[in-house]
N, C-alpha and C. Protein backbone atom coordinates (compact mmCIF):
# COMPACT_ATOMS: atom_id res chain seq x y z
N UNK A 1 -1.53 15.10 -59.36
CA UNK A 1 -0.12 15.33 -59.55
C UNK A 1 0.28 14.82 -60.92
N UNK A 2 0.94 15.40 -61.74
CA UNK A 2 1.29 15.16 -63.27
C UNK A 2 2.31 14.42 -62.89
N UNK A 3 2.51 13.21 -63.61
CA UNK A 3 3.68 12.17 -63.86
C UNK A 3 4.80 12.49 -64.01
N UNK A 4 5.16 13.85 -64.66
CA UNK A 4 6.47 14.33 -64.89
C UNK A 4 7.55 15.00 -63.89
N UNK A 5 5.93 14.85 -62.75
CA UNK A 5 6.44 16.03 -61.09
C UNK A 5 7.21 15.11 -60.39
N UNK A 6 8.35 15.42 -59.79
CA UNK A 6 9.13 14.53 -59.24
C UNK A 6 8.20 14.15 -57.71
N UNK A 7 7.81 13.47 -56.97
CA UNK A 7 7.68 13.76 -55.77
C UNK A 7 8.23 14.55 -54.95
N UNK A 8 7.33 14.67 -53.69
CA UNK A 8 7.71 16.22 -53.14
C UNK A 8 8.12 15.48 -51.75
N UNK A 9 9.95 15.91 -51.38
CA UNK A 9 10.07 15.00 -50.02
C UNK A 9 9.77 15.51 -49.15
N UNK A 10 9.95 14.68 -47.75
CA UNK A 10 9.32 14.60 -46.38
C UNK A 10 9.98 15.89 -46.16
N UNK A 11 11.19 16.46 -46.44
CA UNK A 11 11.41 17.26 -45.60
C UNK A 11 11.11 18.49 -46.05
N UNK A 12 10.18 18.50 -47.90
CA UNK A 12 10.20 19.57 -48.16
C UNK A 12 8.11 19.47 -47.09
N UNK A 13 7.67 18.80 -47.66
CA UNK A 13 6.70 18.82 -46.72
C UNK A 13 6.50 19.28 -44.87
N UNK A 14 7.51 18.99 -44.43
CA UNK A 14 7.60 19.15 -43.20
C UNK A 14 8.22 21.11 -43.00
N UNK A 15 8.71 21.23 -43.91
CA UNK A 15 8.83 23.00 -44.16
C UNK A 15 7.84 23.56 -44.62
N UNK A 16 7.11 23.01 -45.24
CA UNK A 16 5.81 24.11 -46.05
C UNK A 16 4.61 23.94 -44.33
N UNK A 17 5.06 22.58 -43.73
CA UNK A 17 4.02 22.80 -42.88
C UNK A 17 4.14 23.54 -41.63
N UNK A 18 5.60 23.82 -41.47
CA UNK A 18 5.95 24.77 -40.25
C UNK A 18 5.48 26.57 -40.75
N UNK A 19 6.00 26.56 -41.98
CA UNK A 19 5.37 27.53 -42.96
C UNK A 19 3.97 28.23 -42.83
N UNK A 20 3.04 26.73 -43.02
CA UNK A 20 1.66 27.10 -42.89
C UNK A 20 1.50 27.40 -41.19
N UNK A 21 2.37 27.31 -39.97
CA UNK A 21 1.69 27.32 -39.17
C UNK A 21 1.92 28.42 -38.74
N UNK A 22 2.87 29.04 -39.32
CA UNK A 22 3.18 30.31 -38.68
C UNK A 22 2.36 31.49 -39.64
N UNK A 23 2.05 31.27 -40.68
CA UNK A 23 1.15 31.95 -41.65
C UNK A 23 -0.06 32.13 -40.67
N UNK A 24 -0.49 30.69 -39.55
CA UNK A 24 -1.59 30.74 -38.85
C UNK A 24 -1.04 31.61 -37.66
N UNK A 25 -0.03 31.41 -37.39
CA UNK A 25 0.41 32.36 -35.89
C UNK A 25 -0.17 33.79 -36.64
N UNK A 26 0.62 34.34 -37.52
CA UNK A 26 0.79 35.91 -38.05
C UNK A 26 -1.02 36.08 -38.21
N UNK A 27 -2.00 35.38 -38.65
CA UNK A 27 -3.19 35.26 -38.88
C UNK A 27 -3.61 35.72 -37.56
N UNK A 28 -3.65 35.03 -36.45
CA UNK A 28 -4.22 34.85 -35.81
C UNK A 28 -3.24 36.18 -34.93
N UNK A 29 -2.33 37.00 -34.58
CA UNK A 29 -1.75 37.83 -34.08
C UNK A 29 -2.44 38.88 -34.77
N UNK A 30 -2.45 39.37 -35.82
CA UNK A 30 -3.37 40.09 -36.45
C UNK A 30 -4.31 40.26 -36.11
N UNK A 31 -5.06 40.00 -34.70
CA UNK A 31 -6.19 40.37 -34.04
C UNK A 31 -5.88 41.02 -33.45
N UNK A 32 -4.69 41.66 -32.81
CA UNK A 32 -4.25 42.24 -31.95
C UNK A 32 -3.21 43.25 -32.83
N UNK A 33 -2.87 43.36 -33.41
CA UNK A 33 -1.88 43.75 -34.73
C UNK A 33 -1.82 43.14 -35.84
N UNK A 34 -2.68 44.38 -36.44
CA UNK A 34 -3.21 44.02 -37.90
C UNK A 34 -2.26 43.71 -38.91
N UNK A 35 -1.07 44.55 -38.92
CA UNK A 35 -0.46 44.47 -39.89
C UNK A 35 0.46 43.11 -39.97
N UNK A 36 0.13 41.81 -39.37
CA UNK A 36 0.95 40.86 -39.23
C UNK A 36 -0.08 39.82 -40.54
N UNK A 37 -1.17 40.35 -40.80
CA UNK A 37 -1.97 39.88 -41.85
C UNK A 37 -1.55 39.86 -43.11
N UNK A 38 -0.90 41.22 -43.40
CA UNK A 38 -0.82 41.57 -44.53
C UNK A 38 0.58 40.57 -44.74
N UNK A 39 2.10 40.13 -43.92
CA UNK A 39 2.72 39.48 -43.95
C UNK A 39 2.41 38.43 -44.48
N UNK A 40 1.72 37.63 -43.46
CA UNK A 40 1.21 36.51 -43.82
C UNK A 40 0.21 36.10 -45.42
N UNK A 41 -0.23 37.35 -45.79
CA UNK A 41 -1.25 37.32 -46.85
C UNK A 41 0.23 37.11 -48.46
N UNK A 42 0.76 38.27 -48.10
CA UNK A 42 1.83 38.60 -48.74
C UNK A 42 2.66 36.42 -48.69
N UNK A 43 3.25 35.86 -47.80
CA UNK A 43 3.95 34.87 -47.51
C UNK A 43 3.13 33.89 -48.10
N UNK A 44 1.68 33.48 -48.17
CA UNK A 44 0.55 32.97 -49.14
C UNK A 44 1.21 32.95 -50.52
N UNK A 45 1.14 34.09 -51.07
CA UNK A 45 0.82 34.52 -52.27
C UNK A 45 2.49 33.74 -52.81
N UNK A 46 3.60 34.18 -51.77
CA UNK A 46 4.89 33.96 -52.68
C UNK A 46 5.66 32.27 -52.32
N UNK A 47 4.86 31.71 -51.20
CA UNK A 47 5.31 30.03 -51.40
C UNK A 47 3.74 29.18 -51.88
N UNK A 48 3.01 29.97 -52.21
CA UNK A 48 1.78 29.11 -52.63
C UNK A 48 2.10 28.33 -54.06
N UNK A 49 2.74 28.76 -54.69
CA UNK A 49 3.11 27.17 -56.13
C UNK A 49 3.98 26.26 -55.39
N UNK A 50 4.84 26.15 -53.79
CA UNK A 50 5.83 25.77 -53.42
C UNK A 50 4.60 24.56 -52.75
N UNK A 51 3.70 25.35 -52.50
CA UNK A 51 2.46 24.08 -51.70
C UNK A 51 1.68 23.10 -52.59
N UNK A 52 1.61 23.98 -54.16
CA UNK A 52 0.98 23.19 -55.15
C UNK A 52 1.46 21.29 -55.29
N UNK A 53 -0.11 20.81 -55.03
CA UNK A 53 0.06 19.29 -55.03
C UNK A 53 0.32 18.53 -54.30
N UNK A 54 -0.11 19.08 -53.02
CA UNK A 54 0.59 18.31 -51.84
C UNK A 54 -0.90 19.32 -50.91
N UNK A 55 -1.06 18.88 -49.94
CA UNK A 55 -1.86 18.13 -48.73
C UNK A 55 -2.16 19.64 -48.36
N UNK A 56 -1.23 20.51 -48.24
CA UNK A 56 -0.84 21.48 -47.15
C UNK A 56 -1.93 22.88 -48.48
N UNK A 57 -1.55 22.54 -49.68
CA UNK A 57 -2.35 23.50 -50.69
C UNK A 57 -3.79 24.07 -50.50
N UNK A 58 -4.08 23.09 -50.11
CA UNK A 58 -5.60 23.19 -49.64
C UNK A 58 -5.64 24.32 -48.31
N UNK A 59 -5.02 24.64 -47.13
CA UNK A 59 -4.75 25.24 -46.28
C UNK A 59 -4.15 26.82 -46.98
N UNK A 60 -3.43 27.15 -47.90
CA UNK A 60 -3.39 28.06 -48.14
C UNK A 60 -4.50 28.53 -49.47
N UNK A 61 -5.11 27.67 -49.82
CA UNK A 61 -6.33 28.25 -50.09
C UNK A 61 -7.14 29.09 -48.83
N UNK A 62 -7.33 28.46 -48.28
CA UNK A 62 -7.88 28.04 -46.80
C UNK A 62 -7.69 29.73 -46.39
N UNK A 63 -6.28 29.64 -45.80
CA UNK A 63 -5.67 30.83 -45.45
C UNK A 63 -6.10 32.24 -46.28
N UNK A 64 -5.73 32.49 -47.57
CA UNK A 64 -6.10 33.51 -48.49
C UNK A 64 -7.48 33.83 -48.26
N UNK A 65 -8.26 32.29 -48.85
CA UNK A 65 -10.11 33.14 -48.36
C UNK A 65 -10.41 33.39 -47.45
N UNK A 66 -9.70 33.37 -46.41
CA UNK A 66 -9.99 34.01 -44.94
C UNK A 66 -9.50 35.51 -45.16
N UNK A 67 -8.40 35.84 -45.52
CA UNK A 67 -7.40 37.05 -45.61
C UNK A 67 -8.79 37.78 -46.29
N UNK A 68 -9.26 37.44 -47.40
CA UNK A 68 -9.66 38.32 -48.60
C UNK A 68 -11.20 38.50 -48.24
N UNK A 69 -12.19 37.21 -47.70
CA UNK A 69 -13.46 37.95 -46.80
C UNK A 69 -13.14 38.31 -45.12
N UNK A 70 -12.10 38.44 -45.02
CA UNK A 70 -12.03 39.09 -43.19
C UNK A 70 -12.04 40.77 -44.17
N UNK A 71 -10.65 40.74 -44.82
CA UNK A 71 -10.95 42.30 -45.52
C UNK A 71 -12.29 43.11 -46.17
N UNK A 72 -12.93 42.17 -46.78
CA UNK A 72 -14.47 42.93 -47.65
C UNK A 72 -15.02 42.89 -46.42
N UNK A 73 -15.39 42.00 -45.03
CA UNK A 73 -16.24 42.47 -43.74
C UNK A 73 -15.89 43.40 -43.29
N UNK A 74 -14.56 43.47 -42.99
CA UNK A 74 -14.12 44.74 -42.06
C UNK A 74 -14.63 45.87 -43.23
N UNK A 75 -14.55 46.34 -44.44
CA UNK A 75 -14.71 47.17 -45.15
C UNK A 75 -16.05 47.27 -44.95
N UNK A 76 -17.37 46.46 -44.93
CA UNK A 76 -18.14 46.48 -44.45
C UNK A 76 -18.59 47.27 -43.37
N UNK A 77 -18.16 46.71 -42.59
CA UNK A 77 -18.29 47.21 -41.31
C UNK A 77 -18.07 48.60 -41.16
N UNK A 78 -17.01 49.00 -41.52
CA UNK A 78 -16.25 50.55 -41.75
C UNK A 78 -17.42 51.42 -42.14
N UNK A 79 -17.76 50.97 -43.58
CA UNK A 79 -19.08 51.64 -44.27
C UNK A 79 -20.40 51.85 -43.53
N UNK A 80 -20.72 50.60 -42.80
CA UNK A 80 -21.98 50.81 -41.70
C UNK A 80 -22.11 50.97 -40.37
N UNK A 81 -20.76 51.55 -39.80
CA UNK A 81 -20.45 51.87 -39.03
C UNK A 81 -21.49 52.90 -38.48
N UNK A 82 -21.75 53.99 -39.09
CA UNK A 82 -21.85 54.85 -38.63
C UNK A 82 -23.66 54.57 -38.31
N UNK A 83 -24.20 53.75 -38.93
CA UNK A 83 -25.34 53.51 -38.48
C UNK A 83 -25.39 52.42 -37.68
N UNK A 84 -24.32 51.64 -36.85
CA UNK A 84 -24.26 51.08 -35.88
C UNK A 84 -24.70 49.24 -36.23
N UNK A 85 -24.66 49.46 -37.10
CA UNK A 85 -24.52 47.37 -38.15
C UNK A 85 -23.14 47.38 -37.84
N UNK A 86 -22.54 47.92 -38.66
CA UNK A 86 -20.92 47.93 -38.69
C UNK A 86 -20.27 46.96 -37.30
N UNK A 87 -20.97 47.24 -36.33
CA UNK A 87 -20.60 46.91 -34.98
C UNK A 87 -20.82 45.40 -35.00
N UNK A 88 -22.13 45.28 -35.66
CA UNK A 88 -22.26 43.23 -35.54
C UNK A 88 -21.83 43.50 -36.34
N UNK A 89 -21.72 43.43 -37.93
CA UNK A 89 -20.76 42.88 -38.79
C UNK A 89 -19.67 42.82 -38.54
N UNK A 90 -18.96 43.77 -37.66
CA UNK A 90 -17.44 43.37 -37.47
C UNK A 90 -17.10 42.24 -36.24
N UNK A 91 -18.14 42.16 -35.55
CA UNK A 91 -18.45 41.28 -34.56
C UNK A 91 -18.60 39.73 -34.92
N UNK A 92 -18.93 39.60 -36.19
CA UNK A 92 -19.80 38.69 -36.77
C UNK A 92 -18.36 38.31 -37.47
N UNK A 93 -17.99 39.23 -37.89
CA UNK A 93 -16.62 38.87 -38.91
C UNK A 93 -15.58 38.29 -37.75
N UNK A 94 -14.89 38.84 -36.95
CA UNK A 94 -14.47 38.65 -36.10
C UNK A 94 -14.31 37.23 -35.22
N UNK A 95 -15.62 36.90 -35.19
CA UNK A 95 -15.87 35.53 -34.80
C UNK A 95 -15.45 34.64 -35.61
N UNK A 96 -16.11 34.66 -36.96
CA UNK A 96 -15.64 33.76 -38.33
C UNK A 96 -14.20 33.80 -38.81
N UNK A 97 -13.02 34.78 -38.62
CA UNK A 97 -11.82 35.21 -38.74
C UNK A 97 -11.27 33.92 -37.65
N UNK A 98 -11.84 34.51 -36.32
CA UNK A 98 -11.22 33.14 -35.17
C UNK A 98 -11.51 31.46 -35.33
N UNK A 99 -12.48 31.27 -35.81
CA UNK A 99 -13.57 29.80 -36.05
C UNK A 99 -12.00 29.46 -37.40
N UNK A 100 -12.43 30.48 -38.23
CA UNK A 100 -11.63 30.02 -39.76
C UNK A 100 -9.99 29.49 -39.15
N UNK A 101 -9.26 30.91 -38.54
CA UNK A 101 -8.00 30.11 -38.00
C UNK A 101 -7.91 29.01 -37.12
N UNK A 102 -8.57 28.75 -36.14
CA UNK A 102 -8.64 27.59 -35.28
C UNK A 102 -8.82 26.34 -35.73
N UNK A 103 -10.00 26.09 -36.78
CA UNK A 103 -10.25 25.09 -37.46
C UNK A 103 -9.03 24.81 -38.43
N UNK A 104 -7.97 25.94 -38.74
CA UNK A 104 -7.24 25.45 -40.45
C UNK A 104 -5.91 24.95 -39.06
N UNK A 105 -6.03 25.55 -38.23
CA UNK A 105 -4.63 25.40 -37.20
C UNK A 105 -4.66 23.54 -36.87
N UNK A 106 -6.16 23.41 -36.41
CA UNK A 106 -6.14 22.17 -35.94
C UNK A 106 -6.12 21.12 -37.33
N UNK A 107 -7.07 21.13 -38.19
CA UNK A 107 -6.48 20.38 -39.27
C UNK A 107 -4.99 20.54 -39.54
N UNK A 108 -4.62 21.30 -39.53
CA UNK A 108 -3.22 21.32 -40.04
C UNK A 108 -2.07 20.33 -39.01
N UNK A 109 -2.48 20.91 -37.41
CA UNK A 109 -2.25 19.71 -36.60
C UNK A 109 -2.14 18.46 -36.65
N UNK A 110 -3.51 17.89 -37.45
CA UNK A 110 -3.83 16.86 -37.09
C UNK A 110 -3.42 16.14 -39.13
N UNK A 111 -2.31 16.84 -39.68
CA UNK A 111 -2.05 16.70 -41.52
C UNK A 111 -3.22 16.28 -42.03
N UNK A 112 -4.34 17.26 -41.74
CA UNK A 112 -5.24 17.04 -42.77
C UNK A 112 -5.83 18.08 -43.53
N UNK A 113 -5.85 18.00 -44.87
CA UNK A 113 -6.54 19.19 -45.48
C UNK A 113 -7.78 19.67 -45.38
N UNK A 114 -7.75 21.18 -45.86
CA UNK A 114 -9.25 21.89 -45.48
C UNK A 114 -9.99 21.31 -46.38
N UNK A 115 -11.36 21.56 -46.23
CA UNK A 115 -12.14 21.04 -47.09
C UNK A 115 -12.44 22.18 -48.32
N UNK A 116 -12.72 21.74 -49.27
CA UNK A 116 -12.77 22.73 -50.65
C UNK A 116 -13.99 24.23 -50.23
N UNK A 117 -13.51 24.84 -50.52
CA UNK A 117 -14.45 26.08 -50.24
C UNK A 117 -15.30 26.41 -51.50
């Protein structure tokens, strides 16, 4: 944190983290309705300097590299579909999509950051 940054208060912290959890709801609904991803991917992108330097930043890292390899698997998958990989890869992706949200949900639970990817 640069010396010149004012500290960041409790209550702005306590908003970025209701923030991040619903980024994890829309994440994790997106298994069932996709397009609640792209929200959430989109909601990343436009309070992510709002997370810069504080605890919760690390989680929307977190969040995005999930968004951006769940997309190149599923594209994957799409492509080898037709020779029947496609099926575990999206299977495979699928699993790691659920593992990735569960794990960033419960750290986030428990105010602790993801670990660096």
């Amino acid at each position: 944190m640069n010396m010149d940054t004012p500290p960041i208060s409790d209550e702005k912290i306590a908003s970025l983290k209701t923030l991040t959890t619903v980024i994890y709801a829309l994440y994790a609904v997106s298994l069932f309705f996709g397009v609640t991803a792209i929200v959430a991917i989109v909601l990343n992108y436009i309070k992510r300097e709002d997370a810069q330097g504080t605890w919760l930043e690390s989680h929307f890292r977190w969040q995005i590299g999930t968004f951006w390899w769940s997309l190149l698997w599923v594209i994957v998958g799409a492509i080898t579909w037709i020779i029947l990989i496609g099926w575990i890869v999206w299977g495979v992706a699928g699993i790691w999509f659920i593992y990735r949200i569960a794990k960033g949900w419960l750290n986030l639970n428990d105010n602790k950051p993801m670990p660096v990817q």
